[in-house]
Protein backbone atom coordinates (compact mmCIF):
# COMPACT_ATOMS: atom_id res chain seq x y z
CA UNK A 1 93.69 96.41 97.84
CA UNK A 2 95.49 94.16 100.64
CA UNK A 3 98.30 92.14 99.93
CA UNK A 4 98.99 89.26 103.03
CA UNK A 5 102.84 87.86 103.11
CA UNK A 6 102.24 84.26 103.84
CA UNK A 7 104.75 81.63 105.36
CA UNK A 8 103.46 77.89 103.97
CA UNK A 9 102.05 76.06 106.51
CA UNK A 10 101.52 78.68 109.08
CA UNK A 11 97.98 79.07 110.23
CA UNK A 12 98.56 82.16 111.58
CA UNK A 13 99.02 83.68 108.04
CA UNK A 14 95.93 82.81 107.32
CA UNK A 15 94.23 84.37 110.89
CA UNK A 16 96.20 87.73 108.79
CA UNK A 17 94.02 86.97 105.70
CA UNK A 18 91.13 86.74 107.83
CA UNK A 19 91.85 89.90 109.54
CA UNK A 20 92.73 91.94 105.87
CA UNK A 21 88.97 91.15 104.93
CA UNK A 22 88.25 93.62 107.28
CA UNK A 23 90.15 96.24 105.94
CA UNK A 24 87.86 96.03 102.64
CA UNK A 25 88.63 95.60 98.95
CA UNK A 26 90.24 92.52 97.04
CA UNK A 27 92.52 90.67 98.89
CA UNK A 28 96.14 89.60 98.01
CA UNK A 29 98.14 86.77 98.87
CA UNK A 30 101.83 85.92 98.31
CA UNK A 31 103.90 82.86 98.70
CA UNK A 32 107.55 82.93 98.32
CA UNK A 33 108.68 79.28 97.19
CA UNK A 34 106.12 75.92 97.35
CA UNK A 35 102.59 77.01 95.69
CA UNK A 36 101.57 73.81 97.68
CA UNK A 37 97.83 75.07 98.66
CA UNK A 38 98.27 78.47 97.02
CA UNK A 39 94.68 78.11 95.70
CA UNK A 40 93.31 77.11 98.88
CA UNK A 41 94.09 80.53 101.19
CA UNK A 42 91.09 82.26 100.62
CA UNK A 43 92.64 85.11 98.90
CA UNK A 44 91.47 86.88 95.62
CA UNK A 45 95.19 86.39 93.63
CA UNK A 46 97.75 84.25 95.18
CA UNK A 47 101.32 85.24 94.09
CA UNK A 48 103.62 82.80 94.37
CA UNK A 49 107.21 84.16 93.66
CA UNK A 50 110.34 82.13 92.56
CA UNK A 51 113.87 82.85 91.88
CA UNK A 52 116.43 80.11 91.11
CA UNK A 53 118.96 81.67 94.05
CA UNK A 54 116.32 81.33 96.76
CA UNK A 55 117.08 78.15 98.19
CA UNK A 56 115.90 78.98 101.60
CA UNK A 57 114.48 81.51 103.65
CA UNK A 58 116.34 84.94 102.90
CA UNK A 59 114.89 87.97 104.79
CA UNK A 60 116.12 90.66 102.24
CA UNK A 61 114.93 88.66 99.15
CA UNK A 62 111.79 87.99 101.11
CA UNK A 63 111.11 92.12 102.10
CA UNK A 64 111.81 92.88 98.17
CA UNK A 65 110.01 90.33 96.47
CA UNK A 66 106.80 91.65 98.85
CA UNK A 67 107.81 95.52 98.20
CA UNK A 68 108.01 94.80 94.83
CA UNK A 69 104.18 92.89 94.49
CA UNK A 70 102.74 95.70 96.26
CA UNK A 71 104.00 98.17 93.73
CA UNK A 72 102.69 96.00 91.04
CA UNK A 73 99.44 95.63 92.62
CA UNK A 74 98.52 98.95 94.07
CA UNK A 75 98.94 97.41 97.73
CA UNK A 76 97.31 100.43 99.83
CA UNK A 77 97.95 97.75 103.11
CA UNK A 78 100.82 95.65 103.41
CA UNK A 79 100.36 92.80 106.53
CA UNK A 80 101.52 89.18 108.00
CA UNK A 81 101.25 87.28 111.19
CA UNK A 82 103.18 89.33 114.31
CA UNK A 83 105.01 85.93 114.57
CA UNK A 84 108.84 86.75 115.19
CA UNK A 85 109.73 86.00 111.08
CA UNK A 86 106.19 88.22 110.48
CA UNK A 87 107.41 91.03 112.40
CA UNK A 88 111.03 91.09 110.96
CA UNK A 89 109.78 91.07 107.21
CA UNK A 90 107.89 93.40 107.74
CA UNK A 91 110.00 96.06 109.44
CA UNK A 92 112.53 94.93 106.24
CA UNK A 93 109.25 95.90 104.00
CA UNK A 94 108.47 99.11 105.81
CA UNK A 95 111.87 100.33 105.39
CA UNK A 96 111.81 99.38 101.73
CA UNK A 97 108.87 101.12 101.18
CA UNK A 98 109.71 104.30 103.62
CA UNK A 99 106.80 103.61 106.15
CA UNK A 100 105.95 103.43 109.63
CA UNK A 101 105.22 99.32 110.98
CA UNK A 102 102.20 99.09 113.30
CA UNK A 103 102.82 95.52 114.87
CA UNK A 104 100.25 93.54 116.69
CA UNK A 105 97.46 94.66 115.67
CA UNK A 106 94.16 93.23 116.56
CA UNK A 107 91.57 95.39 114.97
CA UNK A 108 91.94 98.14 112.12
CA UNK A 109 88.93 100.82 111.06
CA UNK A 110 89.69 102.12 107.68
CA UNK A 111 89.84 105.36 107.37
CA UNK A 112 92.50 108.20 106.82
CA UNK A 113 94.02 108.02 109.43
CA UNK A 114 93.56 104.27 109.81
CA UNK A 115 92.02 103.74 113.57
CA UNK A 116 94.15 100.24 115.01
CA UNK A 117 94.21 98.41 118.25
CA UNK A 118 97.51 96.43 119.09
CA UNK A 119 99.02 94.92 121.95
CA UNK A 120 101.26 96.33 124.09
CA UNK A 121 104.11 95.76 126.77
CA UNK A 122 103.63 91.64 126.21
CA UNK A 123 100.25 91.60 126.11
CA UNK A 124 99.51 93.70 129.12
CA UNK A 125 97.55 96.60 127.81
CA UNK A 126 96.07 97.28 124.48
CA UNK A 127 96.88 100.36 122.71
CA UNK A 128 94.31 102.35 120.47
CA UNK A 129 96.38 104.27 118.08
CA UNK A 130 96.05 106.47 114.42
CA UNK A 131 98.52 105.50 111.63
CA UNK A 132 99.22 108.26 109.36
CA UNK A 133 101.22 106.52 106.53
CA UNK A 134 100.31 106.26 102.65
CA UNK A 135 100.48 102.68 102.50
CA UNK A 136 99.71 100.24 105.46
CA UNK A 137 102.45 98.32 106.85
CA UNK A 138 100.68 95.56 109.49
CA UNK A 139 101.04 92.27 111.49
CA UNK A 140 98.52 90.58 113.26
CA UNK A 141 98.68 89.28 116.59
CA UNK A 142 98.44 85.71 116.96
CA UNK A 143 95.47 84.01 117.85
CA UNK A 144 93.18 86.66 118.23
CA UNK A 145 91.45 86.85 114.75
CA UNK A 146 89.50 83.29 114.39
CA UNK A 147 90.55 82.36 110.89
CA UNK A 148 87.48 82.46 108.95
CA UNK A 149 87.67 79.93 105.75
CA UNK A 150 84.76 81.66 104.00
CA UNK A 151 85.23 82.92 100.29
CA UNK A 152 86.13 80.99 97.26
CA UNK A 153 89.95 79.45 95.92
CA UNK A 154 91.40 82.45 94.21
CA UNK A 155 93.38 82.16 91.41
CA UNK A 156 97.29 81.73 91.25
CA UNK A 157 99.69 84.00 89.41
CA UNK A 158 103.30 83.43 88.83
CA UNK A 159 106.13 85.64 89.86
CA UNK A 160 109.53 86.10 88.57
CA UNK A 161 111.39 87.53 91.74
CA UNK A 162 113.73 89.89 90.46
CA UNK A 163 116.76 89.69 93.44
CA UNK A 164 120.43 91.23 93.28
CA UNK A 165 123.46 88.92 94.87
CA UNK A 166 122.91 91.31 97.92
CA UNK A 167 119.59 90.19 98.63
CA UNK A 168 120.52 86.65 99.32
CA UNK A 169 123.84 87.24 101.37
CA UNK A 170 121.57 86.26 104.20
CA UNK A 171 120.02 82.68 103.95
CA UNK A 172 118.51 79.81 105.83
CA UNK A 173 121.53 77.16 104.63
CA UNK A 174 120.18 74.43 106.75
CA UNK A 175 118.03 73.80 109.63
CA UNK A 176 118.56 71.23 112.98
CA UNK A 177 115.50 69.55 114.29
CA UNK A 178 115.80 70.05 118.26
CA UNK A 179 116.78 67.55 120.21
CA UNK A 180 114.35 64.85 121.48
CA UNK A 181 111.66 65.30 118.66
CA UNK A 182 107.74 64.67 119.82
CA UNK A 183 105.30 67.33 119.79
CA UNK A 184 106.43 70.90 119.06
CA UNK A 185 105.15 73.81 121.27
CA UNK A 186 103.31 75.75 118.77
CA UNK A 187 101.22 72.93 117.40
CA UNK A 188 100.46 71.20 120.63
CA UNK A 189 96.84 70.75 121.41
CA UNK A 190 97.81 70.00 125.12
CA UNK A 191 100.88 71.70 126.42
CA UNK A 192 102.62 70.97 130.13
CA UNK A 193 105.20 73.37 131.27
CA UNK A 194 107.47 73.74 134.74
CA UNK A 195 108.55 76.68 135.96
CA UNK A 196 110.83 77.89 138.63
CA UNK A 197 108.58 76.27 141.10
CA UNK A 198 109.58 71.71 139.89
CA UNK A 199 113.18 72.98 141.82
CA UNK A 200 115.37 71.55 139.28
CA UNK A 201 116.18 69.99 135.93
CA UNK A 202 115.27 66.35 137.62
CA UNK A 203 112.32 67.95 138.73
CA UNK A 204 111.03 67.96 134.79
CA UNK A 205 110.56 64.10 135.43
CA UNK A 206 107.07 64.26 136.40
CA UNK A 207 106.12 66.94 133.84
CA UNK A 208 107.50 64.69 131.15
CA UNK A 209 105.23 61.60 132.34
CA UNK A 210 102.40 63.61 132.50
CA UNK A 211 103.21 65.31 129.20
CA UNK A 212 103.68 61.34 127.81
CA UNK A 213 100.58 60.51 129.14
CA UNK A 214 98.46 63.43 127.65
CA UNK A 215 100.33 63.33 124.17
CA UNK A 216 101.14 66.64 124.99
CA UNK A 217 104.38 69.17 124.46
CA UNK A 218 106.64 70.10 127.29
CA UNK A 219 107.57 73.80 128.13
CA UNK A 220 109.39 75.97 130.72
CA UNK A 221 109.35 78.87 131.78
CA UNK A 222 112.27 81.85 131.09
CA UNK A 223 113.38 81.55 135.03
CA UNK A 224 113.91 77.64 133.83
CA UNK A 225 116.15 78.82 130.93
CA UNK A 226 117.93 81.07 132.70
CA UNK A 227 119.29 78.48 135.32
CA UNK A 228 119.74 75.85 132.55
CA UNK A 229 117.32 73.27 133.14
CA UNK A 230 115.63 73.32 130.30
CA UNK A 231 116.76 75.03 126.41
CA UNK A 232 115.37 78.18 125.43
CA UNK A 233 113.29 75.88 122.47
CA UNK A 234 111.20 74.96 125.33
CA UNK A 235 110.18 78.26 126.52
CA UNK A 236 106.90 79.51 126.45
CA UNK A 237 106.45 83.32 126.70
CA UNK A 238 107.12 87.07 124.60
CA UNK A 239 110.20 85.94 124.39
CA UNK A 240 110.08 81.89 124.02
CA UNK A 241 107.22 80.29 122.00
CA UNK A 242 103.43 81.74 121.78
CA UNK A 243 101.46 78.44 121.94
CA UNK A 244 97.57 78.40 121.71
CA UNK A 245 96.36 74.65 122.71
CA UNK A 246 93.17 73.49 123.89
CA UNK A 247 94.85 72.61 126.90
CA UNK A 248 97.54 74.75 128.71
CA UNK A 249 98.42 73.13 131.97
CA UNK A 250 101.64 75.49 133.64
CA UNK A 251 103.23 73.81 137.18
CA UNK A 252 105.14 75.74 139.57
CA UNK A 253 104.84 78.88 137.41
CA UNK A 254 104.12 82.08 138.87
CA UNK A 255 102.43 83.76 135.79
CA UNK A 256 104.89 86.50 135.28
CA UNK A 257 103.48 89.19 131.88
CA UNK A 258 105.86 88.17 129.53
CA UNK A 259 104.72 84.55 130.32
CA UNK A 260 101.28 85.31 130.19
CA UNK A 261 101.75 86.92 126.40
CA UNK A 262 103.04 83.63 125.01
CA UNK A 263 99.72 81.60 126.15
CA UNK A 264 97.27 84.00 125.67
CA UNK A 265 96.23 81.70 122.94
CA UNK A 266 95.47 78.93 125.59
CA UNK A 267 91.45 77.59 125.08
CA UNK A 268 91.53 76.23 128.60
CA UNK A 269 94.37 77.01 131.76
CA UNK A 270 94.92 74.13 134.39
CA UNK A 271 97.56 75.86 136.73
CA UNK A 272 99.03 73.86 139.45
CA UNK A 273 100.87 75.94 142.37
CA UNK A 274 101.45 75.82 145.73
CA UNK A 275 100.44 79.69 145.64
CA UNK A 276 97.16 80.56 145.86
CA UNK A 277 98.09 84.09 145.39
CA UNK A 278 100.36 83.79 142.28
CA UNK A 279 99.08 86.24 139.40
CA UNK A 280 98.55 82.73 137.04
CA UNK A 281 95.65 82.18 139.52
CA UNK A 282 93.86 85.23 138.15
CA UNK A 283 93.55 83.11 134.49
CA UNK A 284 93.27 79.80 135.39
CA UNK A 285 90.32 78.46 134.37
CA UNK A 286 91.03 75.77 137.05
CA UNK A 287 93.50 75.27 140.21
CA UNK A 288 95.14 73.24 141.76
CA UNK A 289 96.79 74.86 145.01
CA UNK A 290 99.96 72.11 146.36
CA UNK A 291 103.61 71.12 145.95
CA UNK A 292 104.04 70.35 142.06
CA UNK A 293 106.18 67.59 143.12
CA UNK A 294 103.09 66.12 144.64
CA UNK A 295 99.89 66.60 142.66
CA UNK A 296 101.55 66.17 139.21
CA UNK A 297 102.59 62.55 139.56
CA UNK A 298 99.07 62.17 141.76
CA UNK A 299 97.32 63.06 138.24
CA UNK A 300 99.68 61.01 136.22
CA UNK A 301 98.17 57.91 138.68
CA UNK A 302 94.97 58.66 138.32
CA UNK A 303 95.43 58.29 134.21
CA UNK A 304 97.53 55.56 134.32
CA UNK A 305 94.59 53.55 136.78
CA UNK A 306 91.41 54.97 134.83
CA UNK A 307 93.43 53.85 131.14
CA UNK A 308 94.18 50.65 132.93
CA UNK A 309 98.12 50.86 132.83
C-alpha cells in the first residue's frame, strides 16, 4: 500500500500519484487542510486531515500527521513531489519514521531491495541505486512522470490530526504576493528569461515587452540575482524556480547545469545568444545566434506588425 502526501493545487502531486501506481497495490492519498477536489485525485482513499491549530502550513504538524496515516494504513511506501516543500516533508517524515529518503526519483522496480532511478548533481546524471529500508520514503522529480488521470474518484475519509503545541511552533502566519503580480513562473505556459548576457537591470526592458506580448512570465538567471537586477522570485534553475511551459524562450543565457535542471520541464527551447557555442545551444530546439539587445525587440516588431499594433 502507497500513501502520496499531496499539497492542494499542485499538479505535481498528482505526477507522484501517477508514479505510486507503479509501485503496485492500493493507492493512498492525503490532504492536510481544504478537501476541495479530494475525490477527484485518482487515489483509492483520500485522507484529508484537520486540526483546529493548523491554520497554515506547519512542517512538523505536516511530517506527523503523514507518519501517523502511514502507521494506520500499513504504508509500505511513503512519497510526494521532489518540489522544495516535497523534499523537506519528507526528510521530516523519514526521520519520524527512522528511514533513509531517496529524492528525485524517476522510476522505482519493486522489489526487496527496491531498484530506483533519480536525478543527480541538478539534473546532470541519473543515478541507478538499491534502497534497503522497511518502508519507502520517496519524491518524485518534477515533470518527468506524465500525470495519468485514469482510475476512478476514490473515496474520502476524515482525519483527526492528533498534534502537540510543539508541532506547530513553526507556521506559515501569512504570505506576501511578490511584487508586480502577472503570470507566475511555475504556471507559465510561455516563459522569457535574461541572463547575464541583456547587460543590466534596464536591459530587462525588452524581455518584459516581449514577455507582454506573448502573455508570458519573466525569469532570470542566478548570475542576474547575484548582481541584483532581478529578485531571486524570478530565478529559474536548481536553485530558483523549476518551470515546465510549452514555451521556454532563455536570452543571453549561457545554459549553465543548475540552470538547465530548473527547465528541464520546457516542451519547446527558443534560445537567443550571441554564442553559438554556449552549452544552451546543445537543447535548444531552435536558435537564434545575435546581440539579445537586437533580435529580442526585432521579434517583439514582428508581433506587434503581424497582430496589427
Amino acid at each position: 500500500m502507497n500513501l502520496v502526501l499531496i499539497q492542494p493545487g499542485d499538479d505535481v502531486s498528482l505526477q507522484a500519484i501517477t508514479h505510486a501506481r507503479s509501485l503496485g497495490g492500493p493507492v493512498h492519498a492525503l490532504i492536510v487542510g481544504s478537501d476541495e477536489g479530494a475525490s477527484e485525485l485518482g487515489g483509492d482513499v483520500v485522507h484529508v486531515a484537520r486540526h483546529d491549530g493548523l491554520t497554515g502550513f506547519a512542517p512538523d504538524a505536516h511530517a506527523r500527521i503523514c507518519a501517523d496515516v502511514a502507521d494506520r494504513i500499513g504504508a509500505t511506501a511513503i512519497l510526494a513531489a521532489g518540489t522544495e516543500r516535497g523534499n523537506d516533508l519528507m526528510a521530516r517524515v523519514a526521520a519520524r519514521i527512522g528511514e533513509a529518503l531517496a529524492a528525485n526519483c524517476i522510476a522505482v522496480t519493486p522489489g526487496q531491495p527496491l531498484a530506483l532511478t533519480r536525478i543527480r548533481w541538478g539534473g546532470s546524471l541519473l543515478e541507478e541505486a538499491r534502497l534497503h529500508c522497511g518502508r519507502a520514503v520517496l519524491t518524485v522529480a518534477p515533470h518527468v512522470v506524465a500525470t495519468d488521470p485514469a482510475g476512478s474518484p476514490g473515496s474520502v475519509s476524515d482525519v483527526a490530526a492528533d498534534l502537540d503545541d510543539a508541532d506547530l511552533v513553526v507556521m506559515v502566519r501569512d504570505r506576501v504576493a511578490a511584487a508586480g503580480g502577472g503570470v507566475s513562473l511555475a504556471d507559465a505556459k510561455v516563459v522569457v528569461t535574461g541572463g547575464r548576457g541583456v547587460g543590466s537591470a534596464d536591459g530587462f526592458a525588452p524581455i518584459e515587452e516581449l514577455a507582454g506580448l506573448l502573455g508570458a512570465a519573466v525569469g532570470c538567471s542566478r548570475a542576474v540575482t547575484m548582481a541584483g537586477w532581478r529578485p531571486h522570485t524570478d530565478q529559474v534553475g536548481q536553485t530558483g524556480t523549476k518551470i515546465s511551459p510549452d514555451l521556454y524562450i532563455p536570452c543571453g543565457i549561457s545554459g549553465a547545469t543548475q540552470h538547465m535542471a530548473g527547465c528541464k520541464g520546457a516542451k519547446h527551447l527558443l534560445a537567443i545568444n550571441s554564442d553559438p557555442e554556449a552549452p544552451i545551444m546543445a537543447s535548444a530546439d531552435y536558435a537564434v545566434i545575435g546581440d539579445v539587445l537586437e533580435i529580442v525587440p526585432a521579434i517583439s516588431a514582428e508581433l506587434r506588425k503581424v497582430r496589427g499594433t
